[in-house]
PDB file of N, CA and C in Angstrom:
ATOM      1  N   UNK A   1      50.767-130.992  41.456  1.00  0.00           N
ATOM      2  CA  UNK A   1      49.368-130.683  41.691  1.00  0.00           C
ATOM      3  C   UNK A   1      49.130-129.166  41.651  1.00  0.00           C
ATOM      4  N   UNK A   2      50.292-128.394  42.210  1.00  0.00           N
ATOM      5  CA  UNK A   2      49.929-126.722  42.205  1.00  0.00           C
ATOM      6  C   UNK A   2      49.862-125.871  41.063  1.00  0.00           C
ATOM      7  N   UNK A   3      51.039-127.007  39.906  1.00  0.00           N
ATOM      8  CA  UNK A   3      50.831-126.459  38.620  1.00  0.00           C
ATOM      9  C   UNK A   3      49.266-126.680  37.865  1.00  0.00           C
ATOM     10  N   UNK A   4      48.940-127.624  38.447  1.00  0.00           N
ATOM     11  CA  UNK A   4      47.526-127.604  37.534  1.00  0.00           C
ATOM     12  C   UNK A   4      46.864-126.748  37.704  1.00  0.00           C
ATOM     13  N   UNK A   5      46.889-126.651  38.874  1.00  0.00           N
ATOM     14  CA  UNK A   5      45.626-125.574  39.868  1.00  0.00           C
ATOM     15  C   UNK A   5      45.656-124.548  39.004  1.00  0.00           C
ATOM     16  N   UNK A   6      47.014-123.931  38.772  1.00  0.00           N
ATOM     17  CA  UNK A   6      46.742-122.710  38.440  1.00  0.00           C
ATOM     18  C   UNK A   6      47.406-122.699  36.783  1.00  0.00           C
ATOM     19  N   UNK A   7      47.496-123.734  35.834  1.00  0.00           N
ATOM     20  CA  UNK A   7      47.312-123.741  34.730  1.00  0.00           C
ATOM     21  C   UNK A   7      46.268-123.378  34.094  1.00  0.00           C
ATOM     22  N   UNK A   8      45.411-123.087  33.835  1.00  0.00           N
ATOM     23  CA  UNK A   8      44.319-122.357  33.951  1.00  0.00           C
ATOM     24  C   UNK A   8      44.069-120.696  33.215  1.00  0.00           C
ATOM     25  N   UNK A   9      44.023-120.337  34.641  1.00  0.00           N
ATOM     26  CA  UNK A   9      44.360-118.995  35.013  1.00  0.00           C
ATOM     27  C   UNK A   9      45.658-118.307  34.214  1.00  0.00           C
ATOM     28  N   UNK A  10      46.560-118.938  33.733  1.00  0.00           N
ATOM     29  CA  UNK A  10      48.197-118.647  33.828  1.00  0.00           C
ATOM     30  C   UNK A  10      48.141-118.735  32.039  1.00  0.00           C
ATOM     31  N   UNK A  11      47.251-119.924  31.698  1.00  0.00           N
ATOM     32  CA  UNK A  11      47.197-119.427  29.898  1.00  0.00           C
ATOM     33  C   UNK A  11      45.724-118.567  29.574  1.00  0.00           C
ATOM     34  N   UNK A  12      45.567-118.326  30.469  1.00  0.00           N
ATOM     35  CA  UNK A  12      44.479-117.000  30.124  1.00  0.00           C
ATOM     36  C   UNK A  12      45.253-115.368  30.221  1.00  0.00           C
ATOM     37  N   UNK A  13      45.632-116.008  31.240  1.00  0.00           N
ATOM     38  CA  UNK A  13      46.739-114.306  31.128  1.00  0.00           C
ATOM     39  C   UNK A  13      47.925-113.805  30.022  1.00  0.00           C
ATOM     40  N   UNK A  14      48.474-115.040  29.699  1.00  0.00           N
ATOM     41  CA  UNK A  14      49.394-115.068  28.587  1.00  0.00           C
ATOM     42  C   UNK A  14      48.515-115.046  27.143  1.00  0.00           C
ATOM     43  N   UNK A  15      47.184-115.307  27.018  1.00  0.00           N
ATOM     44  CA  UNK A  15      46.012-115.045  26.055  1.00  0.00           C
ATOM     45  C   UNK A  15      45.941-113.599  25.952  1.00  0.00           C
ATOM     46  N   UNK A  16      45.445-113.137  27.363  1.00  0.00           N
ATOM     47  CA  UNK A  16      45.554-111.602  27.407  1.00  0.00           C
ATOM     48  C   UNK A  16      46.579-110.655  27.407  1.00  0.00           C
ATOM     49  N   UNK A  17      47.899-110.747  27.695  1.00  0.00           N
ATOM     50  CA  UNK A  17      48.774-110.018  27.242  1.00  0.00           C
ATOM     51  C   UNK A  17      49.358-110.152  25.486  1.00  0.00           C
ATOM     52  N   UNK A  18      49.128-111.102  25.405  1.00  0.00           N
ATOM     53  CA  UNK A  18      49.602-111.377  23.433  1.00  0.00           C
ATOM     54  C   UNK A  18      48.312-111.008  22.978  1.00  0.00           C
ATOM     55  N   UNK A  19      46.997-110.537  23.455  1.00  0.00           N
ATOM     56  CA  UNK A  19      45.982-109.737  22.834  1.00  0.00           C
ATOM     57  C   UNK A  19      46.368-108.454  23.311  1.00  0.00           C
ATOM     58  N   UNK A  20      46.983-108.281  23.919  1.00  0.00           N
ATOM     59  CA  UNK A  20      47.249-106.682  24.202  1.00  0.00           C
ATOM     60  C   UNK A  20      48.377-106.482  23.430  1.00  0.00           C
ATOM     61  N   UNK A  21      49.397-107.035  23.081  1.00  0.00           N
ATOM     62  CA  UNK A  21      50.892-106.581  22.713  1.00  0.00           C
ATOM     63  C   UNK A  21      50.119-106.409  21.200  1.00  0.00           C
ATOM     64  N   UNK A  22      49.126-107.185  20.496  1.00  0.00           N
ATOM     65  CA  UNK A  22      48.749-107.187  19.145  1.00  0.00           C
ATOM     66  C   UNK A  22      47.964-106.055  18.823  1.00  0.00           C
ATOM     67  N   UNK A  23      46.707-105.813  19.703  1.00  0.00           N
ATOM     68  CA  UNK A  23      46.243-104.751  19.261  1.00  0.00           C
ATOM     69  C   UNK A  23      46.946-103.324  19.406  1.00  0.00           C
ATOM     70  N   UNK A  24      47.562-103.233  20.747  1.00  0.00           N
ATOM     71  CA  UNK A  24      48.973-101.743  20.794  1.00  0.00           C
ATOM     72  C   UNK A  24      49.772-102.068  19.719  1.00  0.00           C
ATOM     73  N   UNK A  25      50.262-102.957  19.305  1.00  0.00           N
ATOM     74  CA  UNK A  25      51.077-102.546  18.065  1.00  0.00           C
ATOM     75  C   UNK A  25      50.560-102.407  17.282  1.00  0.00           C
ATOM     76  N   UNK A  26      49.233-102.440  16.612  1.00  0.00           N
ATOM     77  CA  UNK A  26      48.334-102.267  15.536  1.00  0.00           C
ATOM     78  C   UNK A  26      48.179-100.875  15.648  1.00  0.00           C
ATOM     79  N   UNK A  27      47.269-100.338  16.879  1.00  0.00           N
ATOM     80  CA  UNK A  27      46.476 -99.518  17.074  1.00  0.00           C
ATOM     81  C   UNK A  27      47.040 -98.279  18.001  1.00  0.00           C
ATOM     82  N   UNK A  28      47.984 -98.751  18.660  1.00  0.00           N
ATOM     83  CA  UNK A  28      48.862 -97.339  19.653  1.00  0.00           C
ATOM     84  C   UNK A  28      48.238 -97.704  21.339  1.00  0.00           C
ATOM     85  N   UNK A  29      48.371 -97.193  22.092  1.00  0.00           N
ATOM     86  CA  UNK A  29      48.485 -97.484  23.319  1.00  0.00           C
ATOM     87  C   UNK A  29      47.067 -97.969  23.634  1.00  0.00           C
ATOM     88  N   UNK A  30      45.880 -97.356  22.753  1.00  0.00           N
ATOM     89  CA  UNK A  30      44.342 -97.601  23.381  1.00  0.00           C
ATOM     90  C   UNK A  30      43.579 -98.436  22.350  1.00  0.00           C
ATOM     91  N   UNK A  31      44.858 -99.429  21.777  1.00  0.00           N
ATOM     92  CA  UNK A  31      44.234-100.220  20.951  1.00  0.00           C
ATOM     93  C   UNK A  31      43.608-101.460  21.316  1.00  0.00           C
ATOM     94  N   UNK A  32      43.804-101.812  22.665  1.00  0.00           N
ATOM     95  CA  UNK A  32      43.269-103.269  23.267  1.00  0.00           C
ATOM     96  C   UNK A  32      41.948-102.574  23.317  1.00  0.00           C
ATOM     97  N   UNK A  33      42.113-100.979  24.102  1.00  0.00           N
ATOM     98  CA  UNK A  33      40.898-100.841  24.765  1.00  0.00           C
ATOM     99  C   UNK A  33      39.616-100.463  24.002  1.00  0.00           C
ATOM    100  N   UNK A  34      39.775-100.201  22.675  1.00  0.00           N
ATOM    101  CA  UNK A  34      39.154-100.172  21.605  1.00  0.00           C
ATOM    102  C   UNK A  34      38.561-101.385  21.099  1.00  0.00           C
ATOM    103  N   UNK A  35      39.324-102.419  20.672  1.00  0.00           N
ATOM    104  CA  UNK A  35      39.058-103.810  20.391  1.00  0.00           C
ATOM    105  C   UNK A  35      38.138-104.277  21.531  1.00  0.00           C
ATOM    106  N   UNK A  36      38.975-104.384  22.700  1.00  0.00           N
ATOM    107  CA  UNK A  36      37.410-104.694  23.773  1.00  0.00           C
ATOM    108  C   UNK A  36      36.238-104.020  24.032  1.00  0.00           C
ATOM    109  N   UNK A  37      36.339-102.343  23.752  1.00  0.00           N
ATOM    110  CA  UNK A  37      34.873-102.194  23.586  1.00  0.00           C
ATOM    111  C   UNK A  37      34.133-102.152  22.263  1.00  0.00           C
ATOM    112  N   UNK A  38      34.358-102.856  21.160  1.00  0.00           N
ATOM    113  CA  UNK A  38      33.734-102.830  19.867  1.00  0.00           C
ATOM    114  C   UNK A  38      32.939-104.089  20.139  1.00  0.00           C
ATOM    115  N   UNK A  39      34.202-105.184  21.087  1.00  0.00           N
ATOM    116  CA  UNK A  39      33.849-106.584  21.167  1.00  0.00           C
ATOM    117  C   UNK A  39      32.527-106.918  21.553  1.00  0.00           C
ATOM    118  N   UNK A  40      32.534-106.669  23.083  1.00  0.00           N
ATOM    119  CA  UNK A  40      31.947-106.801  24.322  1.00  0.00           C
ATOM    120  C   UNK A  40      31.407-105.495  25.203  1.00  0.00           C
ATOM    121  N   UNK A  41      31.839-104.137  24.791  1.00  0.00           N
ATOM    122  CA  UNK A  41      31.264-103.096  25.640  1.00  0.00           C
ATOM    123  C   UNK A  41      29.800-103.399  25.354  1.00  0.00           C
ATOM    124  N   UNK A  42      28.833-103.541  24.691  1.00  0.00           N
ATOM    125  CA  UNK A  42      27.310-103.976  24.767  1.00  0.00           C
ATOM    126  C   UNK A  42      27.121-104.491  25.537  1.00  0.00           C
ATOM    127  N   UNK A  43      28.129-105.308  26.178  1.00  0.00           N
ATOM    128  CA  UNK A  43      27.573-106.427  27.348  1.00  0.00           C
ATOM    129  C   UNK A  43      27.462-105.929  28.521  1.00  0.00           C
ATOM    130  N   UNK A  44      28.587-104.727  28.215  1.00  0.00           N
ATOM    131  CA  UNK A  44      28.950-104.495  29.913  1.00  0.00           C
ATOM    132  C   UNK A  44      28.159-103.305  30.423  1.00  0.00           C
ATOM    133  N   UNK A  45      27.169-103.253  31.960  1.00  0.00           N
ATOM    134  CA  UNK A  45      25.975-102.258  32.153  1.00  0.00           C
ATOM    135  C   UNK A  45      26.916-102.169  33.318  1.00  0.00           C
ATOM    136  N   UNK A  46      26.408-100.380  33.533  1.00  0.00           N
ATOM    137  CA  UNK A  46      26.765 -99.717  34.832  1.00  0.00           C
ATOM    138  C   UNK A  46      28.567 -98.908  34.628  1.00  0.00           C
ATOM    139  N   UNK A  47      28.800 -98.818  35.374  1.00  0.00           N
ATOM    140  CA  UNK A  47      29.969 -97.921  35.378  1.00  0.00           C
ATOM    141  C   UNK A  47      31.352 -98.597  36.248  1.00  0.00           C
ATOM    142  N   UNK A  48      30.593 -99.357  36.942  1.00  0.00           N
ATOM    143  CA  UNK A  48      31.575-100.520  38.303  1.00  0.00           C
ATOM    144  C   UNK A  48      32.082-100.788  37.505  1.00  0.00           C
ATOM    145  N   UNK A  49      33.905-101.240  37.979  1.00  0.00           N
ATOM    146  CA  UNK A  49      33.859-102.561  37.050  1.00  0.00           C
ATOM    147  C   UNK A  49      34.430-103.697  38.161  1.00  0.00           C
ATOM    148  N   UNK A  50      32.853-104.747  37.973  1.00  0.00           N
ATOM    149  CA  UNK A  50      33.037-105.559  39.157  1.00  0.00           C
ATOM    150  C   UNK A  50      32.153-106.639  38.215  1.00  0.00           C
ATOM    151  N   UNK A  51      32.564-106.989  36.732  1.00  0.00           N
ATOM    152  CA  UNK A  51      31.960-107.741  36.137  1.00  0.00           C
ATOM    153  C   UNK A  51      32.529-108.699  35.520  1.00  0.00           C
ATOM    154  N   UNK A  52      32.482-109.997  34.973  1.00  0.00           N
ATOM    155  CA  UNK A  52      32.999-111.034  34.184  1.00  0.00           C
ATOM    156  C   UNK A  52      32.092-111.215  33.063  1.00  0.00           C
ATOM    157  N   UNK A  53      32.672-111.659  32.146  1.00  0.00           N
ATOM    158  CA  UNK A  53      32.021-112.326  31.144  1.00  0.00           C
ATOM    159  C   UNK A  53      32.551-113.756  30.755  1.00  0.00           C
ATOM    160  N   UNK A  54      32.047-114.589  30.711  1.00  0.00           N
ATOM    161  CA  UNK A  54      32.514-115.893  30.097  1.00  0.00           C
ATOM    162  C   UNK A  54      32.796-116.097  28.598  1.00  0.00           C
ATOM    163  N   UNK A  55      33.614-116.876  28.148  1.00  0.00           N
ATOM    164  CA  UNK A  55      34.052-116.444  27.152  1.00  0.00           C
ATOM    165  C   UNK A  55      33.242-117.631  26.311  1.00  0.00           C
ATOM    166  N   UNK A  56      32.922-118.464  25.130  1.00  0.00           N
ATOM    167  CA  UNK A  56      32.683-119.375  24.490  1.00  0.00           C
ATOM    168  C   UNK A  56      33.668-120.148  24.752  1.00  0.00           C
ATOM    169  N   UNK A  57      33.545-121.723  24.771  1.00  0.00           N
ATOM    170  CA  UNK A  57      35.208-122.554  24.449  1.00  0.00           C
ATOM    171  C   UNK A  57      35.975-122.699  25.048  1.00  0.00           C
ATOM    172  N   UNK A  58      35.397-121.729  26.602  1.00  0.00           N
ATOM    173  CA  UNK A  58      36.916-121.537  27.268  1.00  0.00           C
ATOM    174  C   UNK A  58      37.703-122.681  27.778  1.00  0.00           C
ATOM    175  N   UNK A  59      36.450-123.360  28.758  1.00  0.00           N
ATOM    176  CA  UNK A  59      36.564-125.399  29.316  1.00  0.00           C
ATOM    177  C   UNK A  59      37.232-126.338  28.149  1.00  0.00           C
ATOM    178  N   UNK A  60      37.274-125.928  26.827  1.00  0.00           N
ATOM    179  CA  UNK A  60      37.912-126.529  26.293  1.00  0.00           C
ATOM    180  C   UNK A  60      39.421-126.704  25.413  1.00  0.00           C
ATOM    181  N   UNK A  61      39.681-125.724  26.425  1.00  0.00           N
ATOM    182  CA  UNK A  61      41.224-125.110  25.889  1.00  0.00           C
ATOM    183  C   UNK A  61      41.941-126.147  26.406  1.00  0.00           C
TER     184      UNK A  61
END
């Protein structure tokens, strides 16, 4: 039951580190952070960062 709980959470993070290992090896150390703000920086207001975005598709992974 505890694995489910947090199955989830656990292939989202392994999503986000194999998007990070891809764009740094493409792009050099500030290549994720580039890719995410070309992506999604439009979305993101203010300077906090105390924000989420939902992704499309995600419920159906």
């Amino acid at each position: 039951m505890l694995k489910n709980y947090y199955k989830l959470p656990v292939m989202c993070l392994l999503r986000v580190k194999d998007s990070i290992d891809t764009w740094e090896k493409r792009f050099g150390a500030n290549g994720y952070f580039e890719f995410i703000e070309s992506y999604m920086g439009s979305q993101i207001k203010g300077s906090e960062m105390n924000f989420t975005l939902m992704s499309p598709g995600l419920w159906e992974m």
